[in-house]
Every structure is written in structure tokens, then in C-alpha cells.
Protein backbone atom coordinates (compact mmCIF):
# COMPACT_ATOMS: atom_id res chain seq x y z
CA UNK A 1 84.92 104.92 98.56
CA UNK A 2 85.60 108.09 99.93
CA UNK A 3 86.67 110.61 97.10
CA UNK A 4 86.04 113.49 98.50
CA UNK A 5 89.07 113.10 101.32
CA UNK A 6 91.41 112.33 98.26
CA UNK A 7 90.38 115.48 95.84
CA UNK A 8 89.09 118.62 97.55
CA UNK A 9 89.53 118.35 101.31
CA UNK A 10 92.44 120.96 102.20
CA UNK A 11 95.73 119.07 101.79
CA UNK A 12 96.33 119.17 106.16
CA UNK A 13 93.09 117.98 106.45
CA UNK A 14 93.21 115.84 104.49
CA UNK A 15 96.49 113.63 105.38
CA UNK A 16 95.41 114.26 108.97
CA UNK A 17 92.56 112.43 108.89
CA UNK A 18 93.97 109.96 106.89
CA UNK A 19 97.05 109.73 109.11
CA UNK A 20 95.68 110.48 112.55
CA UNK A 21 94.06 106.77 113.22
CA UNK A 22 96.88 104.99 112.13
CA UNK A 23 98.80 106.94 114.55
CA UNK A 24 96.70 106.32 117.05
CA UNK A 25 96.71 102.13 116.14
CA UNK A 26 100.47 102.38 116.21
CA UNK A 27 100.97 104.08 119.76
CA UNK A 28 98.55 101.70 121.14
CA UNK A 29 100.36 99.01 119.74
CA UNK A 30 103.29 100.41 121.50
CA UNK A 31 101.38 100.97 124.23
CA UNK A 32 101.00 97.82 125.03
CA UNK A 33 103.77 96.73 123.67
CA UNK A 34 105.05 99.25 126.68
CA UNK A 35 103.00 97.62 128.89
CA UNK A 36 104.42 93.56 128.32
CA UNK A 37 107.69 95.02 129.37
CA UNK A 38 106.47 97.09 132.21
CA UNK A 39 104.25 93.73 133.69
CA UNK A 40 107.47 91.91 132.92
CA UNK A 41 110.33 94.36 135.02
CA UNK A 42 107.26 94.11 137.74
CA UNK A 43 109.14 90.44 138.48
CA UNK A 44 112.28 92.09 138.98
CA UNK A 45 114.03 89.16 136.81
CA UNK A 46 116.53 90.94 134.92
CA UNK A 47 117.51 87.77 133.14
CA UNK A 48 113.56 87.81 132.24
CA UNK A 49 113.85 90.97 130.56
CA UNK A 50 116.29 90.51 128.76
CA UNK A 51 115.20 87.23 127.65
CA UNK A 52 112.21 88.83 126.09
CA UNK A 53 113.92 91.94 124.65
CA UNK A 54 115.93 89.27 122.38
CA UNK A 55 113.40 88.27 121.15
CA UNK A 56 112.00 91.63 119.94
CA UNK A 57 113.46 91.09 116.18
CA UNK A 58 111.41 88.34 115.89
CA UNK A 59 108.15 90.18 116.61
CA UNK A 60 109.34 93.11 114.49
CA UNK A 61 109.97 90.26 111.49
CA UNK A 62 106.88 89.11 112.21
CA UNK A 63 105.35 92.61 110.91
CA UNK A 64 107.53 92.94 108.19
CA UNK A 65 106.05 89.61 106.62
CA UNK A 66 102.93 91.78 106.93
CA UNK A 67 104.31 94.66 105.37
CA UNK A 68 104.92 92.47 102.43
CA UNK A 69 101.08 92.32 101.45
CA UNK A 70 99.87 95.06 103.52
CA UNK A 71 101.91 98.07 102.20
CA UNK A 72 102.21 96.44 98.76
CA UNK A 73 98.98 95.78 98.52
CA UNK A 74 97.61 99.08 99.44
CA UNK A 75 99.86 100.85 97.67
CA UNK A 76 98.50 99.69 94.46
CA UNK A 77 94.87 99.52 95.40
CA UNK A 78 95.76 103.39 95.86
CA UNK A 79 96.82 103.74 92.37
CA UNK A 80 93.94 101.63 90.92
CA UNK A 81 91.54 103.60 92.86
CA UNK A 82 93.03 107.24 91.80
CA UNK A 83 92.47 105.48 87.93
CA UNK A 84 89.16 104.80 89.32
CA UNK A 85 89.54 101.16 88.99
CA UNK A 86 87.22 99.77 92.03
CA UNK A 87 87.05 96.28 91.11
CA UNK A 88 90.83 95.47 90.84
CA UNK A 89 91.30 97.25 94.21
CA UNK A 90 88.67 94.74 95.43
CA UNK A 91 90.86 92.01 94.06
CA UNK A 92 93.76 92.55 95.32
CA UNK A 93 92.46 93.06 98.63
CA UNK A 94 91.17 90.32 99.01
CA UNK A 95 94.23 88.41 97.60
CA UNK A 96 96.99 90.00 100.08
CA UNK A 97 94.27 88.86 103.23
CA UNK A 98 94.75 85.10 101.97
CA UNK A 99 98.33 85.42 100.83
CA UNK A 100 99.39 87.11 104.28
CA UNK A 101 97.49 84.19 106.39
CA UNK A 102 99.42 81.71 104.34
CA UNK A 103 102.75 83.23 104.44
CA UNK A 104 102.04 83.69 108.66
CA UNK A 105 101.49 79.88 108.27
CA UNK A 106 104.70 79.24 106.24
CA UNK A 107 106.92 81.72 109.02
CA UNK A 108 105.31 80.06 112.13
CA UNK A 109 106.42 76.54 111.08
CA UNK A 110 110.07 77.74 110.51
CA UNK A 111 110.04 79.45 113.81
CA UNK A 112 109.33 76.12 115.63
CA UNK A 113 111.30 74.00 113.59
CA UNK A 114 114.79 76.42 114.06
CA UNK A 115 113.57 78.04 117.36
CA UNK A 116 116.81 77.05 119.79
CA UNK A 117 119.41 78.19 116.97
CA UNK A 118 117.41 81.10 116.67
CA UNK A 119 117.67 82.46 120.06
CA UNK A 120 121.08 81.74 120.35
CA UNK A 121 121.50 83.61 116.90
CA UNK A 122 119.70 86.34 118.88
CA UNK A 123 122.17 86.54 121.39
CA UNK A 124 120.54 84.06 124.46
CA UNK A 125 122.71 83.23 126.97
CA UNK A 126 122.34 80.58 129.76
CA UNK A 127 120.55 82.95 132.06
CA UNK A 128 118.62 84.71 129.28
CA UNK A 129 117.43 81.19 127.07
CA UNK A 130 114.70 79.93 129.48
CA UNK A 131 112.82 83.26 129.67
CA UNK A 132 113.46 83.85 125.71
CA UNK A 133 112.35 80.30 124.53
CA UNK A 134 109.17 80.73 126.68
CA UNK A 135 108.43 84.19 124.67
CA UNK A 136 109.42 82.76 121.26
CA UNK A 137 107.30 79.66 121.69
CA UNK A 138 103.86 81.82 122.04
CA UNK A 139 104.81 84.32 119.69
CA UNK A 140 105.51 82.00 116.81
CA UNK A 141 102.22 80.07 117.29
CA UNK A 142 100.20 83.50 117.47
CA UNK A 143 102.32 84.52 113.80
CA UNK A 144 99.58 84.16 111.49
CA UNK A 145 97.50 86.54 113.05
CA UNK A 146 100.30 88.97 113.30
CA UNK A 147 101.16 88.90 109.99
CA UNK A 148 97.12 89.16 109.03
CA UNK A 149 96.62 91.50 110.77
CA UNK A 150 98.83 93.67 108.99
CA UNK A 151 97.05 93.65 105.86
CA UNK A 152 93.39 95.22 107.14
CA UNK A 153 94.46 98.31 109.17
CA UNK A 154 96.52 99.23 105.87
CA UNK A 155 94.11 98.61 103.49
CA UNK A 156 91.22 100.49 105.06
CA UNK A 157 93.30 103.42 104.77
CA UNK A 158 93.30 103.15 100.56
CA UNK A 159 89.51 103.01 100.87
CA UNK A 160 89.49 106.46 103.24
CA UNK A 161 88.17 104.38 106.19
CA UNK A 162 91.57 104.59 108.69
CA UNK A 163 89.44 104.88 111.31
CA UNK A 164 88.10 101.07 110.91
CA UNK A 165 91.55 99.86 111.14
CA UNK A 166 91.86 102.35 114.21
CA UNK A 167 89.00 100.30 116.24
CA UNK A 168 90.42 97.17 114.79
CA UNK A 169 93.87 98.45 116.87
CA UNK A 170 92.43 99.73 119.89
CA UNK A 171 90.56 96.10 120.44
CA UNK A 172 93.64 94.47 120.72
CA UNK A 173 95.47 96.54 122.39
CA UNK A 174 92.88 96.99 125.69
CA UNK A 175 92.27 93.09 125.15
CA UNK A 176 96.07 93.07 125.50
CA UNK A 177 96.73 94.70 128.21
CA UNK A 178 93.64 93.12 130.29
CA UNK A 179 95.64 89.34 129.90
CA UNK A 180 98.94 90.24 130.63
CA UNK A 181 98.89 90.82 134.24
CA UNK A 182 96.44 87.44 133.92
CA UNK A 183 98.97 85.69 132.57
CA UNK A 184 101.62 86.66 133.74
CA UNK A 185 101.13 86.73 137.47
CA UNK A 186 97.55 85.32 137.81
CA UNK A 187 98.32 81.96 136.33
CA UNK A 188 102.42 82.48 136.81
CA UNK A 189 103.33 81.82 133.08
CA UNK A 190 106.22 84.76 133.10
CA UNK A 191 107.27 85.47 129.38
CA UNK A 192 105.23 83.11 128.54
CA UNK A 193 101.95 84.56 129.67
CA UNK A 194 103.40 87.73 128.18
CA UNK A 195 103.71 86.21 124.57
CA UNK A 196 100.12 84.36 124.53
CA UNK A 197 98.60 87.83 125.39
CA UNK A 198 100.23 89.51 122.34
CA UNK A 199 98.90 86.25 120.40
CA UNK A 200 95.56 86.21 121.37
CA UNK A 201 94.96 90.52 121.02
CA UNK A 202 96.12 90.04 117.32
CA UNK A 203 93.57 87.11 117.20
CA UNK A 204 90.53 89.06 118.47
CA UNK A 205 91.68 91.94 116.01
CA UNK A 206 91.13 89.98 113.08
CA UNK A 207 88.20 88.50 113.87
CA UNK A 208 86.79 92.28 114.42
CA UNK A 209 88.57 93.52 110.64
CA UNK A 210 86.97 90.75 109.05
CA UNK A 211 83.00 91.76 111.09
CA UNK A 212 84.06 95.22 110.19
CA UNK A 213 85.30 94.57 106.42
CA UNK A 214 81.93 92.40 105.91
CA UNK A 215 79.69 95.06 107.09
CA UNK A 216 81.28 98.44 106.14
CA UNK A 217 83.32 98.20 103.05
CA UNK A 218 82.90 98.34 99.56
CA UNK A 219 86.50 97.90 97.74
CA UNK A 220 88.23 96.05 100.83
CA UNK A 221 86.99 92.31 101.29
CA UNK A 222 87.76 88.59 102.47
CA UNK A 223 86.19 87.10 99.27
CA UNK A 224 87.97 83.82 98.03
CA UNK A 225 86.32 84.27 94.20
CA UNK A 226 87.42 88.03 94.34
CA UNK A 227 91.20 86.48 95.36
CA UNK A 228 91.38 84.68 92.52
CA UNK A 229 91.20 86.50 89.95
CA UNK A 230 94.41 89.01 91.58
CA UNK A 231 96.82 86.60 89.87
CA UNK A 232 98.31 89.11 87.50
CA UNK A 233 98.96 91.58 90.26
CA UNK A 234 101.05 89.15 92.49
CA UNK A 235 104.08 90.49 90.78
CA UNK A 236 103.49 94.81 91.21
CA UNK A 237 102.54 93.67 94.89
CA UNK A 238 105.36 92.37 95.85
CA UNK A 239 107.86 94.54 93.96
CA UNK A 240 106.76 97.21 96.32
CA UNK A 241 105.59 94.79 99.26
CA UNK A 242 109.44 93.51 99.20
CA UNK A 243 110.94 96.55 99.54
CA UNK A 244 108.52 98.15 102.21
CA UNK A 245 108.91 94.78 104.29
CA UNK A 246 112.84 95.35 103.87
CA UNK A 247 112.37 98.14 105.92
CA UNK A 248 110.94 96.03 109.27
CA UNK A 249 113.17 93.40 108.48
CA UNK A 250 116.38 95.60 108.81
CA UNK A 251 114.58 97.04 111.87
CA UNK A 252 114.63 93.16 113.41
CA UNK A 253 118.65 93.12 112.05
CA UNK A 254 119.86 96.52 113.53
CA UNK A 255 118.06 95.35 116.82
CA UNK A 256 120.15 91.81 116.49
CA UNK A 257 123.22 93.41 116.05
CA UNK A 258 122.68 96.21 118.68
CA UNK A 259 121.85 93.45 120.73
CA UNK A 260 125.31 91.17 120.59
CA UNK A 261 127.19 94.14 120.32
CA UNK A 262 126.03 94.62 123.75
CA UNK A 263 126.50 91.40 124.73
CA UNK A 264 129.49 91.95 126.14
CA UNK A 265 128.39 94.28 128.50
CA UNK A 266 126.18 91.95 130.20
CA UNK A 267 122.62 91.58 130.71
CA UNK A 268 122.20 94.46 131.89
CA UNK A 269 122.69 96.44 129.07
CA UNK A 270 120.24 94.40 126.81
CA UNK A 271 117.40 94.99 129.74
CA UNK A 272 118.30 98.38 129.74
CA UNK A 273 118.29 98.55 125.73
CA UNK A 274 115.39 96.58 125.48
CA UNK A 275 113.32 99.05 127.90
CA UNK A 276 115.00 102.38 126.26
CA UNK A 277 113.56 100.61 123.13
CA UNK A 278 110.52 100.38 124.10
CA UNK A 279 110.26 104.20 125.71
CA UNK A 280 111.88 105.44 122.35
CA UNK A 281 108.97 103.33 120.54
CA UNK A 282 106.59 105.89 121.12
CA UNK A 283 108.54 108.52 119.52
CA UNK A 284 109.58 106.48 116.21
CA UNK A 285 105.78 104.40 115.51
CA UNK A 286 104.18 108.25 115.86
CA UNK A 287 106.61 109.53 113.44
CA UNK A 288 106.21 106.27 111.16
CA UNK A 289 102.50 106.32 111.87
CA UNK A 290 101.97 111.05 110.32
CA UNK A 291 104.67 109.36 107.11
CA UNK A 292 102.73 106.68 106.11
CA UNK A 293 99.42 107.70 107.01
CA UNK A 294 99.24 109.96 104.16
CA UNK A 295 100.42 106.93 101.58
CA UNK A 296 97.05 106.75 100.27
CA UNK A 297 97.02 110.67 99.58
CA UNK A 298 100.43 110.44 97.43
CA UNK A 299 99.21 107.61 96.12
CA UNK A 300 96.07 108.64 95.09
CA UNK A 301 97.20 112.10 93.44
CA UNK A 302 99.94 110.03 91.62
CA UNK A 303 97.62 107.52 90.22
CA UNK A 304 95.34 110.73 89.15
CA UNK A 305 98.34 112.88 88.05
CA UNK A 306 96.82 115.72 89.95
CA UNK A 307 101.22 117.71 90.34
CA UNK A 308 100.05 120.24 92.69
CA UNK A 309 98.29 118.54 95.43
CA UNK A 310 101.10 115.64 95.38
CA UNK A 311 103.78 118.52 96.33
CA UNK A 312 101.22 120.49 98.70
CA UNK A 313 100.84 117.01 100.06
CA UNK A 314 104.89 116.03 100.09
CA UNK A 315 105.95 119.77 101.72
CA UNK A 316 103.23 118.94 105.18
CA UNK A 317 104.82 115.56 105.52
CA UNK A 318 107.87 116.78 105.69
CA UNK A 319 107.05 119.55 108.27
CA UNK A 320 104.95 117.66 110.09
CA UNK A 321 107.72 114.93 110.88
CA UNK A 322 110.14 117.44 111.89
CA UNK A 323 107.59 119.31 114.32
CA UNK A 324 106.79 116.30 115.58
CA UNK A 325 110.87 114.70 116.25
CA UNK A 326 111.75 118.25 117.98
CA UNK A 327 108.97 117.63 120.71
CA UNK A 328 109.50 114.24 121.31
CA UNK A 329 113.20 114.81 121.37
CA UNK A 330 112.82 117.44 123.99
CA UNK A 331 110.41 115.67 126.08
CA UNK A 332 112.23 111.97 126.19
CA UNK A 333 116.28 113.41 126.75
CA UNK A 334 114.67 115.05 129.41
CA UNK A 335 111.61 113.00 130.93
CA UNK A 336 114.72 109.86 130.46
CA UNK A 337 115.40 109.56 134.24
CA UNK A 338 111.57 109.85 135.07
CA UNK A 339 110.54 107.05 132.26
CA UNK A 340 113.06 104.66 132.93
CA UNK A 341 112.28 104.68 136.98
CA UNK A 342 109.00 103.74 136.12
CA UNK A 343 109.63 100.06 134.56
CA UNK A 344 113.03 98.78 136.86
CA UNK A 345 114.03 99.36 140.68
CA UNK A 346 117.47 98.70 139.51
CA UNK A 347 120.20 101.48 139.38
CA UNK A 348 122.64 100.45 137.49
CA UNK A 349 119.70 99.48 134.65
CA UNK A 350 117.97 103.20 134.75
CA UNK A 351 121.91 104.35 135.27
CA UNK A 352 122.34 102.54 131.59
CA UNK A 353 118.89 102.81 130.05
CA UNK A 354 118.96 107.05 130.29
CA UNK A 355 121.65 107.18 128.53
CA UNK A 356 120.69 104.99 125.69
CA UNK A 357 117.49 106.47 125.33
CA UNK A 358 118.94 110.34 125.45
CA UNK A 359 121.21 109.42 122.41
CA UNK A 360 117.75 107.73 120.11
CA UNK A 361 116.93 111.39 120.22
CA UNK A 362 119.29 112.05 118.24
CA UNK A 363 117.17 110.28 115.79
CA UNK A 364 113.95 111.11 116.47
CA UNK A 365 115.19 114.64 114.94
CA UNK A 366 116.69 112.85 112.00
CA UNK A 367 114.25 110.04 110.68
CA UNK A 368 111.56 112.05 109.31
CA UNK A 369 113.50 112.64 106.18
CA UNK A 370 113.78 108.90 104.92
CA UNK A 371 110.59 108.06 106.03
CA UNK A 372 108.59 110.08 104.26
CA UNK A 373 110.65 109.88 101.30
CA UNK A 374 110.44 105.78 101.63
CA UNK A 375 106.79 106.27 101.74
CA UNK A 376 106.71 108.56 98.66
CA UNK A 377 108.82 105.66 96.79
CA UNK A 378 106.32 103.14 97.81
CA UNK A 379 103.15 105.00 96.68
CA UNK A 380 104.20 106.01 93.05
CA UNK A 381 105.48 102.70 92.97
CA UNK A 382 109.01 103.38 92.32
CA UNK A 383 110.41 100.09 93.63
CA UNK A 384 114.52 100.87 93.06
CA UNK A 385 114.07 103.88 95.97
CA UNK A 386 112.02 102.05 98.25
CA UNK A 387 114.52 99.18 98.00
CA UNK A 388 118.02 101.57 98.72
CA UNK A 389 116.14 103.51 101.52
CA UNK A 390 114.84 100.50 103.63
CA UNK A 391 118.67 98.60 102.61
CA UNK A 392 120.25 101.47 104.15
CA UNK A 393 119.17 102.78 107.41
CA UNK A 394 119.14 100.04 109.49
CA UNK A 395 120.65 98.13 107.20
CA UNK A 396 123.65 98.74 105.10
CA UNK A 397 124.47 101.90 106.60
CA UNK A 398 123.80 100.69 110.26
CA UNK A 399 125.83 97.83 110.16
CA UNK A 400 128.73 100.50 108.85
CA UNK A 401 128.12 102.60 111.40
CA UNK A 402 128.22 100.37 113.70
CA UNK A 403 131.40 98.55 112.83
CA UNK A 404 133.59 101.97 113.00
CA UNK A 405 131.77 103.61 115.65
CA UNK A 406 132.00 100.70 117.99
CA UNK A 407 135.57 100.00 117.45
CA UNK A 408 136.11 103.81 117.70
CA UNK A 409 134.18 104.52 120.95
CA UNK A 410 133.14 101.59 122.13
CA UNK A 411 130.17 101.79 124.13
CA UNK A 412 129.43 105.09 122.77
CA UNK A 413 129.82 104.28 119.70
CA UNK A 414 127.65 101.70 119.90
CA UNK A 415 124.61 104.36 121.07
CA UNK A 416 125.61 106.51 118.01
CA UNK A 417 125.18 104.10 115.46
CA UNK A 418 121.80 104.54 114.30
CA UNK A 419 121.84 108.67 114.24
CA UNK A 420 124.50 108.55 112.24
CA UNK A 421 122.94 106.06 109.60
CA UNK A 422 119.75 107.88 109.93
CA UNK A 423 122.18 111.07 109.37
CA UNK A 424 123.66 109.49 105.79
CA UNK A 425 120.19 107.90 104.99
CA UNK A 426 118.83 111.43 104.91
CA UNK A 427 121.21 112.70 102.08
CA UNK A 428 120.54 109.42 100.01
CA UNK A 429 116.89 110.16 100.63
CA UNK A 430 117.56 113.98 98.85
CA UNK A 431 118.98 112.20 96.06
CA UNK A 432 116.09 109.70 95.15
CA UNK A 433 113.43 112.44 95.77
CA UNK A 434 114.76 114.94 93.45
CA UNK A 435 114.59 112.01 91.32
CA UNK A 436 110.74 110.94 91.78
CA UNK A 437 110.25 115.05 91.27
CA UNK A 438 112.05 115.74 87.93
CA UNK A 439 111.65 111.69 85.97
CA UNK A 440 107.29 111.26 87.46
CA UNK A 441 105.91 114.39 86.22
CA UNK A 442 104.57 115.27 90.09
């Protein structure tokens, strides 16, 4: 356990090396992630795009059943470790690996049983449902080790050892990208090929977490007797696990919805979402990656009750989000024409696909706000904030948004949605901070 990181470093310091290999895992997750899409527009297939943008929600579930033990779990290993409670840590790690397996178990059968009503819940057409099915299929059987391997890259963070769940990342990314042009053209499986890659990457990462968990670490571990004694934590895991996994399961629903709102507009405006998605990615798992990066800082100066550092630590975050939204804003309204050219050769697609990805920067210069505050909620385990911030911004307040904007502007409207949720998630954010400030004593 590395105290040192948590108690003296200088607060920047500090949260950036906490925070700066879990960015690094999450843009090469999007990365390739970038890269499935970019092998897939290489067929030219716009019905094949889109059939594989649909099913985007379902990979985005996929980590929110993650979330449920990862964040939860490490959130309270951070507290027991600030109380200096090793031991417990140790079992509840080892209880959220086994617990995350199972539930990937539990969510891959469903997925195959209810696949076809899925995808047309999804918003598969005739032209899109061959592509999409092929995507789902893969995806669902690779599940378990999507959801698994969740639970590592956060946990590692809790013990000061991000950089662990960093290599964990990077394997599956490169091993990612090295099978989907395989795959996909090679051996001519399409959205299929695409899907197995994904599978297998988040396969080989867990096999290298658990080498890496075996041989390095001291708190985190994979030990069945250590997972069995965790029983009286199930319940303070998952009353923050639920509410952090809330927040990636409204992600999947906003995406739905966006999705057959733009149904009518054909399939070319769910290729062209799907791809201004995926560009806009980069902005929005950097910016989630500096919040809750630095979990395990508020965490452990909660659990320690050490005021000072906790606000020195809350005021960076804060900064550092917005710093970060203004350049990526700038750089992706105007880099738009340039970025989208590089994935289609269709006009009308690119025409689309700028203009959908100049309005998410709208956003990027708004999110900050209720993600670091959602993160804040979810380290000093106040469960009642976490829940109304991840219920709201692509949630409750999305799907509001949504309904007037769209039947206001149309089109537009639909675009303006989320900034405008992220707008009114902001303010509720103020609200439940002050709150955490004045009731916690931090």
C-alpha cells in the first residue's frame, strides 16, 4: 500500500499520478474502440455501420454491470484503507472479482436468450439487423470478461498502483487492434470479426490483472477464502456500486433514444452519429478518466478526515476538467471536417457527422461539473447524490430535453439535447456539493 501518494505528495501530484493511467486505459479503450469503427467504414457498408453503432448501448451496459462492483467496490476499499483497515480492503476485493464474473455470466445468458427483441428495441431495421445481430452475438458471449474486467483496473487504483491497471489496458487494446483487420477482412467475418476482437482483448486483459494481482499486490486479490468472508459488505457495495453503474446505464439509454429519434432520418444519420460518437469519445473518457482518477484521493482523505487536503484535492478537479473541455472543444468543432473524412468516403455522412460532433462540444465544456461532483458522492459514500446525478444527465433530464427540444427544433433539437441536460445537471450538481461540504465535516 502506497501511503505516501495519499498523505504528503503535493495535492496535483498527487491526483495526477493517480489519475494519469486511468486516463491513459480509457483513451486506449477508445482508441480502439475508434479503431472497430474505422476497420468497419473501411467496407464502405453504411448499413454495416450503423448496424454496429446500435448496438453501442449494449457494450456501454456491459460496463456499467462492471461499474456495479468496480466503483463500489473501490470506493469502499478507499475508505477502509484511509481507516487503515487492510484486511477488509483485501476482502472485498476479492469478493467484487467473483461477484462481477458471475453477474457477466447472469447478463450474457439474457443477451442470447432476448437478443432479436433487443436489437429491434435498439432501433434495427431490415438493412441494419444482419450486421447488428452479427455484433451482438460476439459481444454477449465475450460479457463476462467485460464486466471483469472492470473490477481490476479500478481497484488497483485504491491500492496506489493505477499504473497496473494501465498495462492491464494497454494489452488489450494493441491485442485489439492487431485482430480486427484479421477478422474482419482476413477471414471476412464483418461485424462479426469486429465483436470477437473486442471479446477476446478483454479476455487477454484479465488473464494479465489476475498474473499482475498475484505477483504485485498486497490488499487487491483473486482469493476465494478472502471472498468469503466480504458478506457483510455486499450491502455498502452496492449502495454506491448501483448508483455509479446508473451512470453507464443511462449512458446506454440516452444513446437508445438518440438513436430512434434519429431513426427517422435514415441510416445515415445513425452512421454518422455512431462515428461523431466515437470521435467525441475521446474528449468525454479523458474528462471521465482526470474525475475519477482522483476517487481514491477523496476517498482516502474522507475516510482519514484529513478537511484540507479533501478541498485542495476537490478545487484541482474542478480546474483540471474545465482546462481540459476548453481544449478539446476547440480542437474537435474545428478538426470536425478533418476527423470525420478520415473514417467514411461518403458526403452526405461527413456532411451530417460534423455537425453532430461540433454541437457534443457544447458538452465537453459543460460535463466536468457533474462528474466530478458524481465522483465526490461516490467516494464519501453519499449514495442519495450519486443516485440524482447519474438519474439525471442522461437520464431524467436527457429524456426531457430531448422530448421538447426535438419537437421544438427537430433535428436540431435533437443535437442539443444532451448540452442542455449536462447544462441543468450542473446546477443540481452545485446543490448536492454544497451539501457534502457543510453536513461531512470536509
Amino acid at each position: 500500500m502506497q501511503r505516501d501518494v495519499f498523505e504528503k505528495v503535493p495535492v496535483p501530484r498527487a491526483y495526477l499520478k493517480l489519475a494519469a493511467p486511468v486516463v491513459l486505459a480509457m483513451v486506449l479503450s477508445v482508441v480502439y474502440n475508434m479503431v472497430d469503427t474505422w476497420f468497419i467504414a473501411m467496407t464502405g457498408d453504411t448499413n454495416l455501420v450503423a448496424g454496429v453503432s446500435l448496438c453501442a448501448p449494449i457494450f456501454v451496459l456491459s460496463v456499467a454491470m462492471g461499474d456495479i462492483w468496480g466503483l463500489g467496490g473501490s470506493s469502499l476499499m478507499s475508505r477502509l484503507l484511509g481507516k487503515k483497515e487492510d484486511q477488509e480492503a483485501g476482502h472485498v476485493s476479492a469478493f467484487c472479482m467473483y461477484a462481477a464474473f458471475g453477474t457477466g455470466l447472469v447478463f450474457m445468458a439474457l443477451m442470447l436468450v432476448f437478443q432479436r427483441p433487443i436489437l429491434r428495441l435498439l432501433g434495427a431495421n431490415d438493412a441494419s439487423l444482419p450486421h447488428a445481430s452479427a455484433y451482438f452475438t460476439w459481444i454477449a458471449l465475450g460479457t463476462p470478461f467485460i464486466i471483469l474486467s472492470m473490477i481490476p483496473n479500478n481497484q488497483l487504483r485504491s491500492e496506489g498502483l493505477a499504473s497496473l491497471g494501465m498495462w492491464g489496458a494497454i494489452a488489450g487494446s494493441v491485442a485489439n487492434i492487431a485482430l480486427d483487420p484479421l477478422f474482419i477482412f482476413t477471414f471476412h467475418m464483418g461485424a462479426a470479426g469486429a465483436a470477437l476482437a473486442t471479446s477476446l482483448s478483454n479476455l487477454l486483459s484479465c488473464a494479465l490483472y489476475v498474473l499482475m494481482i498475484r505477483k504485485k499486490c498486497r490488499v487487491v486479490n483473486v482469493d476465494p477464502a478472502q471472498a468469503r468472508q466480504a458478506g457483510r459488505y455486499i450491502g455498502e457495495i452496492l449502495r454506491i456500486g448501483i448508483p455509479a453503474s446508473i451512470t453507464n446505464i443511462m449512458s446506454s439509454l440516452s444513446m437508445t433514444i438518440t438513436n430512434r429519434a434519429l431513426v427517422p432520418y435514415g441510416n445515415v444519420s445513425i452512421a454518422a452519429m455512431g462515428i461523431a460518437m466515437k470521435i467525441n469519445m475521446l474528449c468525454l473518457m479523458t474528462l471521465i478518466g482526470f474525475a475519477f482518477g482522483g476517487q481514491p484521493l477523496f476517498g482516502y482523505c474522507f475516510g482519514s478526515r484529513n478537511g484540507p487536503r479533501f478541498r485542495k484535492t476537490l478545487r484541482f478537479a474542478y480546474l483540471l476538467e474545465a482546462g481540459i473541455g476548453l481544449c478539446f472543444a476547440a480542437t474537435l468543432f474545428f478538426g470536425a471536417p478533418f476527423l470525420m473524412r478520415r473514417f467514411l468516403d461518403d458526403a452526405q455522412v461527413i456532411e451530417v457527422g460534423i455537425r453532430m460532433l461540433r454541437f457534443m462540444q457544447l458538452s465537453s465544456l459543460l460535463v466536468g461539473v457533474p462528474l466530478v461532483t458524481t465522483c465526490v458522492c461516490q467516494a464519501v459514500g453519499h449514495a442519495s447524490g450519486a443516485l440524482i446525478l447519474s438519474l439525471s444527465r442522461q437520464g431524467i433530464l436527457f429524456v426531457v430535453t430531448m422530448l421538447v427540444l426535438s419537437a421544438w427544433l427537430g433535428f436540431t433539437g435533437i443535437l442539443l439535447a444532451q448540452p442542455a441536460a449536462d447544462f441543468l445537471t450542473g446546477l443540481v450538481s452545485a446543490v448536492i456539493l454544497s451539501g457534502i461540504l457543510k453536513k461531512r465535516g470536509v
